[in-house]
C-alpha atoms as a PDB file:
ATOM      1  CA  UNK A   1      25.575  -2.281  17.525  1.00  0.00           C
ATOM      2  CA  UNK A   2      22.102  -2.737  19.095  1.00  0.00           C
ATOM      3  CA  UNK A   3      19.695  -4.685  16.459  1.00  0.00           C
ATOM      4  CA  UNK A   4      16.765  -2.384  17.287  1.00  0.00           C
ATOM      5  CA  UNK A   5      18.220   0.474  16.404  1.00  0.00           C
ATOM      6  CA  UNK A   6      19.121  -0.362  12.370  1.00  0.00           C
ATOM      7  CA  UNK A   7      17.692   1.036   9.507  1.00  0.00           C
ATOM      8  CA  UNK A   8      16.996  -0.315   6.888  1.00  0.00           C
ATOM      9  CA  UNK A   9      20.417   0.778   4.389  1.00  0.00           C
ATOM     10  CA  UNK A  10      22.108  -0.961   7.065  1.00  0.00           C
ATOM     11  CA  UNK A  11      20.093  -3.954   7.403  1.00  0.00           C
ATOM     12  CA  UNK A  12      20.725  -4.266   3.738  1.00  0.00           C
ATOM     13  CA  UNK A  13      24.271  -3.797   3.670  1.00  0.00           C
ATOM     14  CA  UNK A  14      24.933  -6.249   6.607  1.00  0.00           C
ATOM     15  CA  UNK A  15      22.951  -8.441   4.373  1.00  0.00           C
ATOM     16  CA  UNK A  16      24.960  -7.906   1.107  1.00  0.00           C
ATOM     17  CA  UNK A  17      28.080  -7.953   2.981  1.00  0.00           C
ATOM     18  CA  UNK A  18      26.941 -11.550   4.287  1.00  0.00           C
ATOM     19  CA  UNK A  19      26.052 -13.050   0.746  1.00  0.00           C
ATOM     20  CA  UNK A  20      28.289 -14.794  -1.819  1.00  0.00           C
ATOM     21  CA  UNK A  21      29.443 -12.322  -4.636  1.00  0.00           C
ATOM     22  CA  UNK A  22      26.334 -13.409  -7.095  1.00  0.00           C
ATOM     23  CA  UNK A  23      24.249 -13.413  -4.416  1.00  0.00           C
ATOM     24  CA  UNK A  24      25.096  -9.686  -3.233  1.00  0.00           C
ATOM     25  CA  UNK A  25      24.820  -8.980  -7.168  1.00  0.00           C
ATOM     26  CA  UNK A  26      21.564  -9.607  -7.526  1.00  0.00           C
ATOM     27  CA  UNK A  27      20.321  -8.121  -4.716  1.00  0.00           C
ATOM     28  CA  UNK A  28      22.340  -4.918  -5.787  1.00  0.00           C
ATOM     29  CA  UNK A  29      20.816  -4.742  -9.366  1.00  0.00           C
ATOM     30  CA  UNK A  30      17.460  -5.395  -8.000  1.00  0.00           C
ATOM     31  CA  UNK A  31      17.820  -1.858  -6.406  1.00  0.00           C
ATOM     32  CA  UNK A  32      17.201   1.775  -7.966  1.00  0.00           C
ATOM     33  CA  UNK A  33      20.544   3.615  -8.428  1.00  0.00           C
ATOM     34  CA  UNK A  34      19.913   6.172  -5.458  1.00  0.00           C
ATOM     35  CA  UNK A  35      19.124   2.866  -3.883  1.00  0.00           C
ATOM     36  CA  UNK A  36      22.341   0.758  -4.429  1.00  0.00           C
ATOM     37  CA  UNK A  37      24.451   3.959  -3.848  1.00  0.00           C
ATOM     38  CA  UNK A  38      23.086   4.919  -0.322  1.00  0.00           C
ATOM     39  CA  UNK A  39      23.871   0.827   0.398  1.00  0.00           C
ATOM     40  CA  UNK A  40      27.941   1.120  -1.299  1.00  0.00           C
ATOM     41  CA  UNK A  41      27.755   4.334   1.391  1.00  0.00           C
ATOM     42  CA  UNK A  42      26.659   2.146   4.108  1.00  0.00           C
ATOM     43  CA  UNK A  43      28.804  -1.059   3.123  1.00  0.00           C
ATOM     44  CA  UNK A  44      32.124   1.661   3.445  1.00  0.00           C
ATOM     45  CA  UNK A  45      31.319   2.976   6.511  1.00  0.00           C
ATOM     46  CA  UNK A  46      30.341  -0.290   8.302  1.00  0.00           C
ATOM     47  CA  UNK A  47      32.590  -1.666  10.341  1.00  0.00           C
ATOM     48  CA  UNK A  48      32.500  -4.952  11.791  1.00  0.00           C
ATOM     49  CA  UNK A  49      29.127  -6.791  12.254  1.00  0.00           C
ATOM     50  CA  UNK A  50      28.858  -9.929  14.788  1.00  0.00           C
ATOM     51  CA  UNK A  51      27.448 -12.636  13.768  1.00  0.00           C
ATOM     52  CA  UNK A  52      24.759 -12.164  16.183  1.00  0.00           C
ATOM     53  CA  UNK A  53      23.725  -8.780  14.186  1.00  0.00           C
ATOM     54  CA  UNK A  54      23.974 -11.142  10.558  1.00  0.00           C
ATOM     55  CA  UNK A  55      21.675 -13.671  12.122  1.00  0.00           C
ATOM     56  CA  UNK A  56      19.049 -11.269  12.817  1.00  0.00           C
ATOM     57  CA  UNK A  57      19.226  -9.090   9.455  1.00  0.00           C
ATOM     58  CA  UNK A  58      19.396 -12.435   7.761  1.00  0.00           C
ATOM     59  CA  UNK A  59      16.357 -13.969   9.619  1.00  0.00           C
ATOM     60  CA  UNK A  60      14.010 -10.853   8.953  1.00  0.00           C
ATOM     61  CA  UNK A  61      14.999 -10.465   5.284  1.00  0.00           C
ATOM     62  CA  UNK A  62      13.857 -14.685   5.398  1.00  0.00           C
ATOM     63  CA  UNK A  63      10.976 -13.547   7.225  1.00  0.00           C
ATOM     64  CA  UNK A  64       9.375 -10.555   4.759  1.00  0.00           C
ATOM     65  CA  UNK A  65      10.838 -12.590   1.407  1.00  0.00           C
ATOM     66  CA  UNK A  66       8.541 -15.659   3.019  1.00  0.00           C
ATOM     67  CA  UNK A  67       5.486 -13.455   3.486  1.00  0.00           C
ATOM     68  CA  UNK A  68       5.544 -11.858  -0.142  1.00  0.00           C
ATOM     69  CA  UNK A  69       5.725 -15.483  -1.926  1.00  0.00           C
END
């Protein structure tokens, strides 16, 4: 899985996939329903992420939640 190449339902599922349950939850119901669907899609096609991948979805979402505050 080459970093550069993710979109962003994919960033967001690695993401959800690498938060606790209430976490993931709120990030969910933050999302429109066409929204949170296209993610579930993602989250059941995914199949394993390395940690490598998680570090860098993780670091970005930091990133652009850091800029908006």
């Amino acid at each position: 899985m080459d970093y550069n190449q993710l979109k962003g339902p994919v960033k967001a599922a690695i993401l959800v996939r690498s938060l606790g349950k209430a976490a993931a939850d709120r990030l969910l119901n933050s999302l429109s329903d066409n929204e949170r669907t296209v993610v579930y899609r993602q989250l059941d096609q995914m199949g394993t992420v390395s940690a490598e991948i998680t570090e860098y979805v993780a670091k970005e979402f930091a990133d652009i939640t850091s800029e908006l505050a």
